[in-house]
C-alpha atoms as a PDB file:
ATOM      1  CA  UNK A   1      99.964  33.938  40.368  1.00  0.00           C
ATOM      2  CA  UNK A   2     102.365  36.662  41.550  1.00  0.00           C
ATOM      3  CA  UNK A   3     102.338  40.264  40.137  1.00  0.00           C
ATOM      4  CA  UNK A   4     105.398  40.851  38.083  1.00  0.00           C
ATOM      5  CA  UNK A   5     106.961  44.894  38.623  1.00  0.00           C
ATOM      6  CA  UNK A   6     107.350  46.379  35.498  1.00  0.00           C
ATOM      7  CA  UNK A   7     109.333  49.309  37.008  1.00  0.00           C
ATOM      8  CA  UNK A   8     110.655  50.902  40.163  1.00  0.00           C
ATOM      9  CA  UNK A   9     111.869  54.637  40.148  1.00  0.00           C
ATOM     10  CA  UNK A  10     113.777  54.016  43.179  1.00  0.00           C
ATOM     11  CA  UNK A  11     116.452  51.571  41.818  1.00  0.00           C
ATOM     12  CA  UNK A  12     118.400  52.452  38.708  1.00  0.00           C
ATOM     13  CA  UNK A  13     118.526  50.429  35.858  1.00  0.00           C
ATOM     14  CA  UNK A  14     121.266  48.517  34.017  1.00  0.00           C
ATOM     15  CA  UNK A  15     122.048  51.843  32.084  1.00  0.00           C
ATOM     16  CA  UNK A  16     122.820  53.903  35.021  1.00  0.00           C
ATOM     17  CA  UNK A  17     119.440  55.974  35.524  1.00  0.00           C
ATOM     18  CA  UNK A  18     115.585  55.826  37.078  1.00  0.00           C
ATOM     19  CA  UNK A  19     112.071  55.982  34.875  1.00  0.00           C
ATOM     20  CA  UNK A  20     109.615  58.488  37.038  1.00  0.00           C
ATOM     21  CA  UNK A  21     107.097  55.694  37.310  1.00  0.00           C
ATOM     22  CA  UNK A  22     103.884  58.667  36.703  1.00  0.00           C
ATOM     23  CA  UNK A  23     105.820  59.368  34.025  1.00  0.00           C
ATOM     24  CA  UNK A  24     105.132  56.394  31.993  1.00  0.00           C
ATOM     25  CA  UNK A  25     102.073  56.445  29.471  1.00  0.00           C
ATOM     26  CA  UNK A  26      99.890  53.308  28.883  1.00  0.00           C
ATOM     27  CA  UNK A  27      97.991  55.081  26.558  1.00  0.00           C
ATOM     28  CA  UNK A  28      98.902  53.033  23.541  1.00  0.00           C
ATOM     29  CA  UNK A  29      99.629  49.785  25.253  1.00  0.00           C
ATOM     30  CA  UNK A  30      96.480  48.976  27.203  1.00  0.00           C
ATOM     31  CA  UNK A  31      95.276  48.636  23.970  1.00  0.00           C
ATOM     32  CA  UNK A  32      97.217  45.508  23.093  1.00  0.00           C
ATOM     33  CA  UNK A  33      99.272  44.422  26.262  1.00  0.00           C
ATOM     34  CA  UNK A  34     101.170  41.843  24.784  1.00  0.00           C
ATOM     35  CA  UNK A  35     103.788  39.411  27.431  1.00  0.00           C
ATOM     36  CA  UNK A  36     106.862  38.590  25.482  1.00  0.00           C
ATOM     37  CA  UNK A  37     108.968  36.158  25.946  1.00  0.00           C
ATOM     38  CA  UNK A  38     112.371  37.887  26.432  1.00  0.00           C
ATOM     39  CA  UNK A  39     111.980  40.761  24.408  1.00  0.00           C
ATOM     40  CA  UNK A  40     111.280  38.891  21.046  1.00  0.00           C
ATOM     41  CA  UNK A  41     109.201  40.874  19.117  1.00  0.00           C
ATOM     42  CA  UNK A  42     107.751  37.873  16.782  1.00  0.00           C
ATOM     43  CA  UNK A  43     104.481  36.459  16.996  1.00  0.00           C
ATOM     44  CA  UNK A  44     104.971  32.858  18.052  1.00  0.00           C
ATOM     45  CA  UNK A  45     106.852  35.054  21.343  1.00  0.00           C
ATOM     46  CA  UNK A  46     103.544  35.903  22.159  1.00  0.00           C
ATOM     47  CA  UNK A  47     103.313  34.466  25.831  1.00  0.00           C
ATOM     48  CA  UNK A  48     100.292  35.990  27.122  1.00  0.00           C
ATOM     49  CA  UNK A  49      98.637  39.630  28.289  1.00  0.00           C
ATOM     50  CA  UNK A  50      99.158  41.967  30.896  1.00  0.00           C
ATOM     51  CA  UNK A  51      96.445  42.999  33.106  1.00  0.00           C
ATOM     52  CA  UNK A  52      95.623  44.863  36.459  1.00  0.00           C
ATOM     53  CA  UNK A  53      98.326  47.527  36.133  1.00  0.00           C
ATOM     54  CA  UNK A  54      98.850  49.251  39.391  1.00  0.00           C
ATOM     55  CA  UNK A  55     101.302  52.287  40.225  1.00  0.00           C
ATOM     56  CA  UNK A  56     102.430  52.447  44.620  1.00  0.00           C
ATOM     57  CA  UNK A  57     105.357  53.767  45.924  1.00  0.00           C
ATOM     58  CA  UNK A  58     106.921  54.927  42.949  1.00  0.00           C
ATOM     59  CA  UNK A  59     106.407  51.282  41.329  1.00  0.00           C
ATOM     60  CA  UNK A  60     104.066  49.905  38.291  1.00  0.00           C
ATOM     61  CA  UNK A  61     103.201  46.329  38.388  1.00  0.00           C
ATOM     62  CA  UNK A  62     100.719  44.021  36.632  1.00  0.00           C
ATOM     63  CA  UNK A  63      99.066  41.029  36.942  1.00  0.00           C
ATOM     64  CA  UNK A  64      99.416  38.366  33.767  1.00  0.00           C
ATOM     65  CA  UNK A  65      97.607  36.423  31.596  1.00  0.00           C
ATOM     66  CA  UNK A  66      99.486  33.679  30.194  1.00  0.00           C
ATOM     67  CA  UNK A  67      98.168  31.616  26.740  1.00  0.00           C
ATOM     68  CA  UNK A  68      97.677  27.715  28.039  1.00  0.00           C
ATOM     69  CA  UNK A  69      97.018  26.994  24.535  1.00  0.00           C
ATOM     70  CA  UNK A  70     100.422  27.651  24.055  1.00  0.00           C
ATOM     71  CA  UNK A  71     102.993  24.814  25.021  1.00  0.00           C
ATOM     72  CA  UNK A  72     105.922  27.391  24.945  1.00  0.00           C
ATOM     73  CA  UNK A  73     103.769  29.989  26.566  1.00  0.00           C
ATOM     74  CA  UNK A  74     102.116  26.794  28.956  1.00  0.00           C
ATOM     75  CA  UNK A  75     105.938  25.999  30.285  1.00  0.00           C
ATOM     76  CA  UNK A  76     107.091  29.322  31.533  1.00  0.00           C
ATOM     77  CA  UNK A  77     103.797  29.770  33.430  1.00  0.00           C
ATOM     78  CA  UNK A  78     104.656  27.182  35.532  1.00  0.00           C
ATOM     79  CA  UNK A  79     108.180  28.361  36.178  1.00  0.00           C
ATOM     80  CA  UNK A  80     106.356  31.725  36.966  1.00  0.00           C
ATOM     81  CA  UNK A  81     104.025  29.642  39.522  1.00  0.00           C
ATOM     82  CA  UNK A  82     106.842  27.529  40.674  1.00  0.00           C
ATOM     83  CA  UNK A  83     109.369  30.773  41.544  1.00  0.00           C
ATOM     84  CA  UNK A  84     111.792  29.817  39.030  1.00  0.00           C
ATOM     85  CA  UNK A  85     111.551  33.405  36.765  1.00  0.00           C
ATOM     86  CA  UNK A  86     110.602  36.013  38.674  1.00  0.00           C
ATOM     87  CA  UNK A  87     111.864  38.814  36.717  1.00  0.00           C
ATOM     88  CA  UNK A  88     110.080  41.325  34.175  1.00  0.00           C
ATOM     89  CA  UNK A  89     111.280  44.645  32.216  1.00  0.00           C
ATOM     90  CA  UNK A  90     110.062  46.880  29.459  1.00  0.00           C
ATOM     91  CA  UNK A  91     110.201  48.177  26.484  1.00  0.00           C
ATOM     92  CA  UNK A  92     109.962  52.031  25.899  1.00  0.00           C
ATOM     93  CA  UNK A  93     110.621  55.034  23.821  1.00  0.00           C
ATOM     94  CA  UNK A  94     111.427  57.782  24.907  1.00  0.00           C
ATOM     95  CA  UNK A  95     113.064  61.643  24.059  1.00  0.00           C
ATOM     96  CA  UNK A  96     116.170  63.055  25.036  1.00  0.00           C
ATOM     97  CA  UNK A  97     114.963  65.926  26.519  1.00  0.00           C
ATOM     98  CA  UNK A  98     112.784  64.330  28.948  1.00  0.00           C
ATOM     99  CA  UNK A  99     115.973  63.003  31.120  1.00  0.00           C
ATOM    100  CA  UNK A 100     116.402  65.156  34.007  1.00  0.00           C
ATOM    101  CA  UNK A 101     119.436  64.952  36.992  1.00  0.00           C
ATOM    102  CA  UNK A 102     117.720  65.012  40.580  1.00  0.00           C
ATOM    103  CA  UNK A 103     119.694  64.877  43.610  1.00  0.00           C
ATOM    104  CA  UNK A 104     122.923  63.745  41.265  1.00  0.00           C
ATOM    105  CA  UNK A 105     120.955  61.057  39.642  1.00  0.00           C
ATOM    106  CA  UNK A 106     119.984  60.522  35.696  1.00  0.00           C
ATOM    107  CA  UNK A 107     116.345  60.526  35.685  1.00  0.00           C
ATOM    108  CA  UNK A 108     113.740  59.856  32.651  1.00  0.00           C
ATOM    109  CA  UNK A 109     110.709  62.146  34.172  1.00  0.00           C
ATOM    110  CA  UNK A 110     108.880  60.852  30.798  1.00  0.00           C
ATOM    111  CA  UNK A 111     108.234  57.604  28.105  1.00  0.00           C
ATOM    112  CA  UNK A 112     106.079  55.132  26.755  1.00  0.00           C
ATOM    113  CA  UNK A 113     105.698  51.801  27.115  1.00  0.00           C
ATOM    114  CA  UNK A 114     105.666  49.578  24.233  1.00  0.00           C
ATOM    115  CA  UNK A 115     105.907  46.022  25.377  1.00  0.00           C
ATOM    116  CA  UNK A 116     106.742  43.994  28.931  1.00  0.00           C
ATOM    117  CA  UNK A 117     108.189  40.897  28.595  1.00  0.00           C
ATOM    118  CA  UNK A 118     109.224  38.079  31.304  1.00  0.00           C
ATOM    119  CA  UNK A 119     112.726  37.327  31.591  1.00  0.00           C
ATOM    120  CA  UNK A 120     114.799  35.404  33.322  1.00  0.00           C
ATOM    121  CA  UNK A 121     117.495  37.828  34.476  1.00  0.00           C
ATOM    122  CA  UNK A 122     115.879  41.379  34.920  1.00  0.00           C
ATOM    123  CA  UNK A 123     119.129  43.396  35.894  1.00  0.00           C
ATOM    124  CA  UNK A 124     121.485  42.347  33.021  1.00  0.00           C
ATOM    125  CA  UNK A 125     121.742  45.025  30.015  1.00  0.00           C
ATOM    126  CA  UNK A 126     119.753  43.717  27.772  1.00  0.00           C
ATOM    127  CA  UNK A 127     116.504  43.580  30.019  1.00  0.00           C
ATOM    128  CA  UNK A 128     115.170  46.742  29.260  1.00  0.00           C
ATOM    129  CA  UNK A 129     114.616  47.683  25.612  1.00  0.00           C
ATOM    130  CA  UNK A 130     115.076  51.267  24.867  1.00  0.00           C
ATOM    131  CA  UNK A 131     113.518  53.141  21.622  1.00  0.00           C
ATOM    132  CA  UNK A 132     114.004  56.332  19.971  1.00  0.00           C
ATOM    133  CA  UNK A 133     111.323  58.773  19.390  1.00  0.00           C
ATOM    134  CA  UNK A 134     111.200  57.464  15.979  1.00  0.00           C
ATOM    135  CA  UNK A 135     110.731  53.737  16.818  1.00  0.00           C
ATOM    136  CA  UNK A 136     114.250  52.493  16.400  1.00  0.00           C
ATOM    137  CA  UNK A 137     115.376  49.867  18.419  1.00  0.00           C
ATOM    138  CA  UNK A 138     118.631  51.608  20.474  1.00  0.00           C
ATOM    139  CA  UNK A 139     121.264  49.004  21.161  1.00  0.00           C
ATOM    140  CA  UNK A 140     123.617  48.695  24.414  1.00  0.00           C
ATOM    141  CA  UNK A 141     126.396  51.006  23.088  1.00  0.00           C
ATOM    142  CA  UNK A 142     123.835  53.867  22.033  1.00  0.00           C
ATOM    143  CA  UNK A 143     121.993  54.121  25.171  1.00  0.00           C
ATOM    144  CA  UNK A 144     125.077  54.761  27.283  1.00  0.00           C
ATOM    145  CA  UNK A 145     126.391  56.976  24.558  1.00  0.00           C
ATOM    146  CA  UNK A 146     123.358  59.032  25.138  1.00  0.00           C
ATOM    147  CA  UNK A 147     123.896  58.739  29.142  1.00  0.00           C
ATOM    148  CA  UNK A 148     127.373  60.033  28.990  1.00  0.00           C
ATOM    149  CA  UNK A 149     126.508  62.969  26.573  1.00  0.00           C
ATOM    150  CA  UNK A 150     123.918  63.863  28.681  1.00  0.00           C
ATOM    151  CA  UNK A 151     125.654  63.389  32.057  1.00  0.00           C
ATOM    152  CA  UNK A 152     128.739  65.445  30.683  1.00  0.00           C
ATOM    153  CA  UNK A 153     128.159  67.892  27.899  1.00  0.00           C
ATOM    154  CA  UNK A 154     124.544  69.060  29.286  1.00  0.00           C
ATOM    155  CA  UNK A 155     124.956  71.549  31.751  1.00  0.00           C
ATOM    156  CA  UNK A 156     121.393  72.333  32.934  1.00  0.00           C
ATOM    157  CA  UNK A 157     121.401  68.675  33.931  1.00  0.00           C
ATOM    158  CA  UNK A 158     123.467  69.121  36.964  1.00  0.00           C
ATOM    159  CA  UNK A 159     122.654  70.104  39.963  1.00  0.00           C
ATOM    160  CA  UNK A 160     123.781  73.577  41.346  1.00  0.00           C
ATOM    161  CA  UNK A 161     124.943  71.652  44.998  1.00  0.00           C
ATOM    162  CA  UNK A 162     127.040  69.408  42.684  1.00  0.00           C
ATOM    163  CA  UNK A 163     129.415  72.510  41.206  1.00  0.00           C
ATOM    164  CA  UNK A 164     131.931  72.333  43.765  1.00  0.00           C
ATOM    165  CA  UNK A 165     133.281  68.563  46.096  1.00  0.00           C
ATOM    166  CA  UNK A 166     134.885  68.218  49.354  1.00  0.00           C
ATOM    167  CA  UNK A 167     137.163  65.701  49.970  1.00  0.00           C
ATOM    168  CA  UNK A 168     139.494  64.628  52.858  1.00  0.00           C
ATOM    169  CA  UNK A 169     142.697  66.671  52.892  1.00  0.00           C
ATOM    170  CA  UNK A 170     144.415  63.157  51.980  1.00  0.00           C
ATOM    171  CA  UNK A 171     142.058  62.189  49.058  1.00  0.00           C
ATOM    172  CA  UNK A 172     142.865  65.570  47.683  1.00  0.00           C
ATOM    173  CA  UNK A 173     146.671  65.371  48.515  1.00  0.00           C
ATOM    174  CA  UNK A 174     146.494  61.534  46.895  1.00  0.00           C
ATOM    175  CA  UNK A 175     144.869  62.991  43.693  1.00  0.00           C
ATOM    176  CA  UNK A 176     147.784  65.592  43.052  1.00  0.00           C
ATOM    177  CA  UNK A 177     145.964  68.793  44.434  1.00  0.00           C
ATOM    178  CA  UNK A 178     147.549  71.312  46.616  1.00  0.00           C
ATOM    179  CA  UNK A 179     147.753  70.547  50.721  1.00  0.00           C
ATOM    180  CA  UNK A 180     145.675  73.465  51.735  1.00  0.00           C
ATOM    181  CA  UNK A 181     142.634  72.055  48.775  1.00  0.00           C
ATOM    182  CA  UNK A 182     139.294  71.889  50.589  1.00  0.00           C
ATOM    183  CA  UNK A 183     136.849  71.552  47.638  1.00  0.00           C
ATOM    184  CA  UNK A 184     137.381  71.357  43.884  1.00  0.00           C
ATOM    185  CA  UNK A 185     134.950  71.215  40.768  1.00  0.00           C
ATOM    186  CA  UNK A 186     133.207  67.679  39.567  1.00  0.00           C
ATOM    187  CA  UNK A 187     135.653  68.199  36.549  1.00  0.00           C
ATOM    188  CA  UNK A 188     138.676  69.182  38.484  1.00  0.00           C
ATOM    189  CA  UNK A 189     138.443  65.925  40.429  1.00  0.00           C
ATOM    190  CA  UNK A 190     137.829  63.839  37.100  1.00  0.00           C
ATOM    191  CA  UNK A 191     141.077  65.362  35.155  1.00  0.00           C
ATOM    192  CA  UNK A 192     142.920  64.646  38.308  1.00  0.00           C
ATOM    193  CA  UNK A 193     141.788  60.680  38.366  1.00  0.00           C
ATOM    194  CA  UNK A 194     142.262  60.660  34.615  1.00  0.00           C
ATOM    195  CA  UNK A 195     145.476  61.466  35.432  1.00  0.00           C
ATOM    196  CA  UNK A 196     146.365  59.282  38.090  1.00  0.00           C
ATOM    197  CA  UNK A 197     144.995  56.742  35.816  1.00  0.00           C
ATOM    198  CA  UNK A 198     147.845  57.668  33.031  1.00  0.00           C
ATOM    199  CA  UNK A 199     150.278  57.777  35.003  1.00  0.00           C
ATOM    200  CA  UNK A 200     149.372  54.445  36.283  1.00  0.00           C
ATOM    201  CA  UNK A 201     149.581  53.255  32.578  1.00  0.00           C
ATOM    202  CA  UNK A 202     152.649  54.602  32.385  1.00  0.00           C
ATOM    203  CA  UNK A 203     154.370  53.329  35.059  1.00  0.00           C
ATOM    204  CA  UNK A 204     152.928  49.531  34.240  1.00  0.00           C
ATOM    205  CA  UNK A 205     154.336  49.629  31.116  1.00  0.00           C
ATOM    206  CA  UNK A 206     157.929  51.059  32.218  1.00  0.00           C
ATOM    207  CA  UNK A 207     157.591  48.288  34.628  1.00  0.00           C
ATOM    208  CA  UNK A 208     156.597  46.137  31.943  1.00  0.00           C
ATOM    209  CA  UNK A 209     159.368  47.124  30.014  1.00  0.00           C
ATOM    210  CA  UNK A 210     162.227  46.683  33.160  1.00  0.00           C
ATOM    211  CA  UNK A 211     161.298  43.080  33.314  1.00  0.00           C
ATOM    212  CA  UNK A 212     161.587  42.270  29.994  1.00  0.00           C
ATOM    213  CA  UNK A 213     165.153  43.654  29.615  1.00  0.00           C
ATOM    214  CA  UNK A 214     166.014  42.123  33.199  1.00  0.00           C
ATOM    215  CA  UNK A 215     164.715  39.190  32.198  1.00  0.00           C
ATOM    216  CA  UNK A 216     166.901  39.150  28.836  1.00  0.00           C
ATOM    217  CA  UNK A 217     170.256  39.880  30.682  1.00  0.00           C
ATOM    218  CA  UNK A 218     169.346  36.939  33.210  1.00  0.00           C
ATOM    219  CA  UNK A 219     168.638  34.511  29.684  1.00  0.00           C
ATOM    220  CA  UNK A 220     172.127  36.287  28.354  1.00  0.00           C
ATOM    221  CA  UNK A 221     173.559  35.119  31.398  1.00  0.00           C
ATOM    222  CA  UNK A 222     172.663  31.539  31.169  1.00  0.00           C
ATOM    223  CA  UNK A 223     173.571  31.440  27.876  1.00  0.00           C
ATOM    224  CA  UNK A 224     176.580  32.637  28.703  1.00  0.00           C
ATOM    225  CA  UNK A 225     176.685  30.318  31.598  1.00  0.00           C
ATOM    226  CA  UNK A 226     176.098  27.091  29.478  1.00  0.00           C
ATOM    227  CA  UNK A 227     178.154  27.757  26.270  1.00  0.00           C
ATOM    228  CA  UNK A 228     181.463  28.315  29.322  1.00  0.00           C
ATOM    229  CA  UNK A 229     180.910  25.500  30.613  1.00  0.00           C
ATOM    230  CA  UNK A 230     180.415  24.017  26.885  1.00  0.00           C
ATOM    231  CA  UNK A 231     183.634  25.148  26.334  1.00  0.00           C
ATOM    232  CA  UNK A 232     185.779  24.302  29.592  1.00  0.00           C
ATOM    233  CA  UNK A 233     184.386  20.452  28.928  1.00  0.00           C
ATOM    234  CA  UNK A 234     184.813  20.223  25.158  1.00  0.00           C
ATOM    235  CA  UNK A 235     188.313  21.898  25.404  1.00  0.00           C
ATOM    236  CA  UNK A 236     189.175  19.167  28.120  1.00  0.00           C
ATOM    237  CA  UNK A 237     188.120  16.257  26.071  1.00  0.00           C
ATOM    238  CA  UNK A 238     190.371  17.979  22.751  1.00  0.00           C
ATOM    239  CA  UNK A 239     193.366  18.056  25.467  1.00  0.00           C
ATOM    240  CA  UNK A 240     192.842  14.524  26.826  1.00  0.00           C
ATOM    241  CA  UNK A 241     192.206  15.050  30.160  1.00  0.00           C
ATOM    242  CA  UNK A 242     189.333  13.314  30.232  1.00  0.00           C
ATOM    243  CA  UNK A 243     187.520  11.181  27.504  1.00  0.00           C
ATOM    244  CA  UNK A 244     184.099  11.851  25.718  1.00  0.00           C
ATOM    245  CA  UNK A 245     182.034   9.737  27.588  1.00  0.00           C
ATOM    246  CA  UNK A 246     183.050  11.837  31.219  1.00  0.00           C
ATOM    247  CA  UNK A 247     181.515  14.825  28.832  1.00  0.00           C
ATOM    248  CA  UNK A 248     177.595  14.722  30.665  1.00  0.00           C
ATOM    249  CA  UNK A 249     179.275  14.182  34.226  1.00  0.00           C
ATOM    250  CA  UNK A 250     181.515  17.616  33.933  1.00  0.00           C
ATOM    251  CA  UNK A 251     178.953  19.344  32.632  1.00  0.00           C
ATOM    252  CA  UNK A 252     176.413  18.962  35.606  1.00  0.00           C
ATOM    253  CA  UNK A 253     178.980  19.568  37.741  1.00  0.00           C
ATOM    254  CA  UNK A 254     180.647  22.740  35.854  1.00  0.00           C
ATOM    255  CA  UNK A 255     176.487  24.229  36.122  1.00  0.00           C
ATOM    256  CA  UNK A 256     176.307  23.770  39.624  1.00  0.00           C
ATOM    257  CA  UNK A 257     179.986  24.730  40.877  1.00  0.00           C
ATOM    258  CA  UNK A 258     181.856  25.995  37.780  1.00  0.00           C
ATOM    259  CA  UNK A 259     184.713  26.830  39.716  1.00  0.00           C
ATOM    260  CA  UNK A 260     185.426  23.450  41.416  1.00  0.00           C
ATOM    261  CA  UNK A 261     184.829  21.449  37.436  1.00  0.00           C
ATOM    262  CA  UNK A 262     187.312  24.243  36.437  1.00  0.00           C
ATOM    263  CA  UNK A 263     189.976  23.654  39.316  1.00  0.00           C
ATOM    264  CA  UNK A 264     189.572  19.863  38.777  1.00  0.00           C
ATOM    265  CA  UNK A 265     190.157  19.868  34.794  1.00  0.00           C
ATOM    266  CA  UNK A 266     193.287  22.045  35.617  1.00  0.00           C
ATOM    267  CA  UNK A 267     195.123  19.646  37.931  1.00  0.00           C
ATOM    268  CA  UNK A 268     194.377  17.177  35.191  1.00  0.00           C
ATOM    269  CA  UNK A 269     197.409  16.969  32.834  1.00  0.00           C
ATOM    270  CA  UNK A 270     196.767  17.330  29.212  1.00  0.00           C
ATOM    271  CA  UNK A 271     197.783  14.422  27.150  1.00  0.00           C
ATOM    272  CA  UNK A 272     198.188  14.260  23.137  1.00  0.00           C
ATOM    273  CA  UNK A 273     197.521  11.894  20.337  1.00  0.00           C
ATOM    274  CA  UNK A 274     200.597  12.257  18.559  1.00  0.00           C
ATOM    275  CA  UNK A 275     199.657   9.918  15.771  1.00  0.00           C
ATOM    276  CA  UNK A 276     197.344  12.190  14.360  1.00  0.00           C
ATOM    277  CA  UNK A 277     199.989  14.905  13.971  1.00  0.00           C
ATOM    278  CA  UNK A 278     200.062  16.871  17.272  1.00  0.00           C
ATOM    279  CA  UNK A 279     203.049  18.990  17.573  1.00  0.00           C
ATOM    280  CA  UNK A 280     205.108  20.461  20.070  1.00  0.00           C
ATOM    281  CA  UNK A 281     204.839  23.894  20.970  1.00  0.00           C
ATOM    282  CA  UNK A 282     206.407  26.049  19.135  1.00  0.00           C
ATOM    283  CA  UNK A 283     210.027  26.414  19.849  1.00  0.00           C
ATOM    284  CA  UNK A 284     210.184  23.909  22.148  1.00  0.00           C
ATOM    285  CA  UNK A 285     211.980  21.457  20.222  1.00  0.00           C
ATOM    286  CA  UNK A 286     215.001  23.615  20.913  1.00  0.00           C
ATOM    287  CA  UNK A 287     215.295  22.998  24.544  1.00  0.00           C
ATOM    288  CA  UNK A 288     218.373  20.920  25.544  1.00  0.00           C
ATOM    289  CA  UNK A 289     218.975  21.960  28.887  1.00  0.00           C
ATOM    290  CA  UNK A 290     217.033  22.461  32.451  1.00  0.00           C
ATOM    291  CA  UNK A 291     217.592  26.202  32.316  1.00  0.00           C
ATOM    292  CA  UNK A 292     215.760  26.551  28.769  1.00  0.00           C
ATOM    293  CA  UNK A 293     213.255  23.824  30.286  1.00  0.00           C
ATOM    294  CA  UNK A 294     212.106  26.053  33.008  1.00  0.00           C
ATOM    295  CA  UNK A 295     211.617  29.047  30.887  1.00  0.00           C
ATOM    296  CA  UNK A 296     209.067  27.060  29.085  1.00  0.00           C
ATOM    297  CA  UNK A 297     205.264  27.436  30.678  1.00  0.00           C
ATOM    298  CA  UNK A 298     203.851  24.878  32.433  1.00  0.00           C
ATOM    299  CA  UNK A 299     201.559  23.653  29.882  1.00  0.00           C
ATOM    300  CA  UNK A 300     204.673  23.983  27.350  1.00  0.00           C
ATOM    301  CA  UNK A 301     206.578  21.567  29.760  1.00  0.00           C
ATOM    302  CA  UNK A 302     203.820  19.173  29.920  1.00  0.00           C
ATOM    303  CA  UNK A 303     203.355  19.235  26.206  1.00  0.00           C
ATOM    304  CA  UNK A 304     207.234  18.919  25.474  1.00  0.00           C
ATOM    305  CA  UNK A 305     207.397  16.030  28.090  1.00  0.00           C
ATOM    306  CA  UNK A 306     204.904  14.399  26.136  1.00  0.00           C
ATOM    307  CA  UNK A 307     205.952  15.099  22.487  1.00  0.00           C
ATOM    308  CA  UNK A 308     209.926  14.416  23.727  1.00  0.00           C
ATOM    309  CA  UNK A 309     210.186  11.681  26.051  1.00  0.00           C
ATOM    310  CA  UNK A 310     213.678  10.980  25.362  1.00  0.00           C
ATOM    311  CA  UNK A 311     214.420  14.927  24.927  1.00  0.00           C
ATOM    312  CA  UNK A 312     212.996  15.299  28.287  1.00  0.00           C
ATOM    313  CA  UNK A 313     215.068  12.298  30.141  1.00  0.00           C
ATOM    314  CA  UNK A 314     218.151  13.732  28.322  1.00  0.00           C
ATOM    315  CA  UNK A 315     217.331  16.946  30.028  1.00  0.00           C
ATOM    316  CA  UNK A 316     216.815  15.208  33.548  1.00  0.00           C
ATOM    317  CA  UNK A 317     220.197  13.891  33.111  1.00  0.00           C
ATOM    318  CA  UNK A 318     221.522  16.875  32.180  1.00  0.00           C
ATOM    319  CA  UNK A 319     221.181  18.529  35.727  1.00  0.00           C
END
């Protein structure tokens, strides 16, 4: 059966910072060194012991002792023995005070372990189970809480070789400071990228904002687009030049080439439906002669032509 590490101070964990492995106490624990299943604190989780613990190179492991009178705890010793879960993590309290920063890393120099429980994906945030001095279970949101109060309001926490940061001249140039910047303060640098970082909000959403008003004027335009050529068709058909049933065949050619649908209803001549009361032009009906004729515009001569045959013949013969 493989041995299962229960910590390594060399790697961080999923919260950002490293448990000094001689730091942790077994005091209370080797007294009852339950396995869980996953964290689950109820009996029936109960999956086996821990035995054999061993600290090397900055890592504490243990041997286990898995329950074969258990079905549950029966099963996930063979995927143990088989090399499908080879994961484990703890479950600790712990005190503020005892986090310490060494070499610009969060470090808990002390805790103690409650509970060590098999799981299937060590790494992910909810593997290791942090308490408070008091017992209380901390969830995800309070532990980093604590690891970003720590890491920015406590100053004895950072490092003396971490006050001031060199950059290249371009990283400093890129992040608004002056060309002739060599080093600048941890928080200098941050302000500066919380900057950049608003003022890449900022130009998003005026970006944001330009395409949404370009992309109204372009719908305006098409609106605009269709109700002309709506109107060049429908005012065709009300003229006569061509009949209702032509309407489709204008239109798909006014929205590809508006001007060529418009130059083509214009050579047509209008025509009129005089039985339902369309009238001359208004005073039109005056014109006797060729001179009067020609004052008239052209769609006034069409439309008097049509409303006065005979009127128009006399005028023909008049010349």
């Amino acid at each position: 059966m493989p041995r299962f590490i229960l910590n390594d101070e060399n790697k961080q964990n999923s919260y950002g910072f490293k448990i000094r492995t001689s730091g942790i106490s077994l005091e209370r624990f080797s007294t009852n060194p339950v396995m869980l299943d996953g964290h689950n604190p109820s009996n029936l989780s109960v999956i086996g012991q821990w035995k054999d613990f061993k600290t090397a190179d900055g890592k504490l492991s243990a041997d286990t002792h898995f329950d074969s009178e258990d079905p549950h705890a029966k099963a996930i010793e063979g995927k143990v023995e088989r090399g499908m879960i080879k994961g484990a993590s703890m479950g600790i309290s712990f005190n503020k005070k005892d986090f310490s920063y060494e070499n610009g890393e969060l470090v808990l120099e002390k805790c103690e372990l409650h509970e060590a429980s098999i799981v299937a994906i060590p790494s992910n945030a909810n593997a290791l189970r942090l308490y408070a001095e008091g017992g209380e279970l901390m969830n995800d949101s309070d532990v980093k809480a604590l690891c970003l109060s720590i890491a920015q309001n406590s100053a004895e926490f950072k490092p003396k070789n971490m006050n001031k940061i060199k950059l290249s001249q371009l990283a400093f140039i890129a992040l608004g400071f002056a060309q002739t910047t060599i080093e600048a303060s941890e928080t200098e640098i941050n302000q500066a990228i919380l900057g950049l970082q608003k003022q890449k909000e900022e130009a998003e959403q005026k970006l944001q904002l330009s395409e949404e008003k370009l992309n109204a004027y372009i719908q305006k335009e098409k609106e605009q687009k269709a109700q002309a050529v709506t109107d060049l068709v429908e005012l065709s058909i009300q003229q006569g030049k061509i009949t209702a049933d032509k309407k489709q065949s204008f239109i798909d050619l006014a929205t590809q080439n508006f001007e060529l649908a418009k130059s083509t209803l214009d050579a047509i001549p209008a025509k009129r439906n005089f039985s339902t009361g369309v009238q001359s032009p208004s005073g039109t009906s005056a014109v006797t002669n060729m001179e009067e004729f020609q004052k008239l515009s052209l769609s006034e001569q069409l439309a008097f032509k049509e409303a006065n045959p005979e009127g128009y013949q006399a005028i023909l013969k008049s010349i």
